[in-house]
N, C-alpha and C. Protein backbone atom coordinates (compact mmCIF):
# COMPACT_ATOMS: atom_id res chain seq x y z
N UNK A 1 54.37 44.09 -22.51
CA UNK A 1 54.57 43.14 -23.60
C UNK A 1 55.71 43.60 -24.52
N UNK A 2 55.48 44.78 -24.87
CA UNK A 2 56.56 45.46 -25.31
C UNK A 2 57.81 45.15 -25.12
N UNK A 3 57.95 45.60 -23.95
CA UNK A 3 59.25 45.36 -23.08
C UNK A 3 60.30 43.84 -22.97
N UNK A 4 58.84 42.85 -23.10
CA UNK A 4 59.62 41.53 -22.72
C UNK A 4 60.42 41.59 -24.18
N UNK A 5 59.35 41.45 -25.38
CA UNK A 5 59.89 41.66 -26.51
C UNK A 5 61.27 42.25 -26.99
N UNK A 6 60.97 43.13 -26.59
CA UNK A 6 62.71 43.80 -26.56
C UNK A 6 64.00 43.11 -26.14
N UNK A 7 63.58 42.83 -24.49
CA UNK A 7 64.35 41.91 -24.16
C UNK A 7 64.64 40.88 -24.88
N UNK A 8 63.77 39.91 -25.10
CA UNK A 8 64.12 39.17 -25.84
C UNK A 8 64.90 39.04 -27.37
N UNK A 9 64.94 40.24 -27.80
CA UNK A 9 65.23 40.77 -29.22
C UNK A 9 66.96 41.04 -28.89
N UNK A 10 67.30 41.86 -27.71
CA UNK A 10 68.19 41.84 -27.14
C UNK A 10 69.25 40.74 -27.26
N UNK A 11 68.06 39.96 -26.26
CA UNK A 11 69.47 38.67 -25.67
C UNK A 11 69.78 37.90 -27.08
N UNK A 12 68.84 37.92 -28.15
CA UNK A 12 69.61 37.31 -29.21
C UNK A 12 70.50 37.96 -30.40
N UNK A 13 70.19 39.53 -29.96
CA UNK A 13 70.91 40.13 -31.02
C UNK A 13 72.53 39.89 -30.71
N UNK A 14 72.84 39.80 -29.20
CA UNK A 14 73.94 39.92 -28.43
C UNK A 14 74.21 38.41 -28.10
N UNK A 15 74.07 37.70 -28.04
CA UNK A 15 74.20 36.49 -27.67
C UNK A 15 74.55 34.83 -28.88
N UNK A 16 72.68 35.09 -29.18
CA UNK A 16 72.69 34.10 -30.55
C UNK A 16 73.31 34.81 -31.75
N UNK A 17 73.17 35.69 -32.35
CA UNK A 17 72.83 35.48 -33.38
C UNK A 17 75.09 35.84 -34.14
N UNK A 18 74.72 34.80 -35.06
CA UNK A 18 75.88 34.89 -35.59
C UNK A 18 76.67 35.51 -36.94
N UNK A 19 77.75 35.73 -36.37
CA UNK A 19 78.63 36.74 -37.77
C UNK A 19 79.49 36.56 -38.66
N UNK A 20 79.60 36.44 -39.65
CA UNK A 20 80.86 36.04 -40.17
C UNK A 20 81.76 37.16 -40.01
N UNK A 21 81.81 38.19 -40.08
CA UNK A 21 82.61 38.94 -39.61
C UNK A 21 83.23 38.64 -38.50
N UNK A 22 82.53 38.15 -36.97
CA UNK A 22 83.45 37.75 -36.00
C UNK A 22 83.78 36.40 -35.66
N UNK A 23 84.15 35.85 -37.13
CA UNK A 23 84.17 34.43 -36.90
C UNK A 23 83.48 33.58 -36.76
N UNK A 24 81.83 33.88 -37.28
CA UNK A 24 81.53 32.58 -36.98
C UNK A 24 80.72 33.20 -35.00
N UNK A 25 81.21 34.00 -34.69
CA UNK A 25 80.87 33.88 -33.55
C UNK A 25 79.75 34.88 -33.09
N UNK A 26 78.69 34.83 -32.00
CA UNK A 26 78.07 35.67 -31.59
C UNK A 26 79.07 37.20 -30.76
N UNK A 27 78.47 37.80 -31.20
CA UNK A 27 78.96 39.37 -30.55
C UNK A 27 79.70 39.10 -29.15
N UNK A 28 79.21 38.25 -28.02
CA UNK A 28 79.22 38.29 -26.50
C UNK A 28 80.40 37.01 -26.73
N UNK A 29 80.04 35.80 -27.48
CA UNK A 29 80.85 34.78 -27.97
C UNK A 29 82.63 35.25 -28.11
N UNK A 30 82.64 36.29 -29.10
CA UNK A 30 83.50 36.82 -29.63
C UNK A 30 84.56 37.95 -29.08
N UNK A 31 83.91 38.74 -27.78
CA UNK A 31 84.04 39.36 -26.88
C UNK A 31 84.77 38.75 -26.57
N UNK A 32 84.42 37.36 -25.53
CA UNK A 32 84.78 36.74 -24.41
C UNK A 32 85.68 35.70 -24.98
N UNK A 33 86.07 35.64 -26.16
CA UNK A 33 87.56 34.44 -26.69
C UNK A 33 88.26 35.67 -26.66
N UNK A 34 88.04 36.63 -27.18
CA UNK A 34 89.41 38.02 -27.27
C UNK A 34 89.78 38.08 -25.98
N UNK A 35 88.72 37.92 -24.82
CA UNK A 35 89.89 38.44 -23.55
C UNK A 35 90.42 37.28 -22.83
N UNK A 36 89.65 36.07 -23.33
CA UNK A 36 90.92 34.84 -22.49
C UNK A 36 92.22 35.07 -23.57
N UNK A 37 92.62 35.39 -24.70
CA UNK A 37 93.45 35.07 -25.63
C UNK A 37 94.66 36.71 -24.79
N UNK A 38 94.00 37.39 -24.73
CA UNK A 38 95.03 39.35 -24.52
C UNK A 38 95.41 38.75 -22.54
């Protein structure tokens, strides 16, 4: 149970959740516009 939890804590720390620091964008979001743009 633990575990799923985590996971799940995971995929939104990295995924959903959003920054103003990176624009407005999620971490993985923000990642992946920097390398279509370089």
């Amino acid at each position: 149970e633990f575990q799923k939890e985590l996971i799940a804590y995971l995929d939104y720390y990295n995924n959903k959740r959003i920054k103003v620091k990176l624009k407005g964008l999620s971490p993985v979001a923000y990642r992946t516009q920097s390398l279509c743009f370089t």
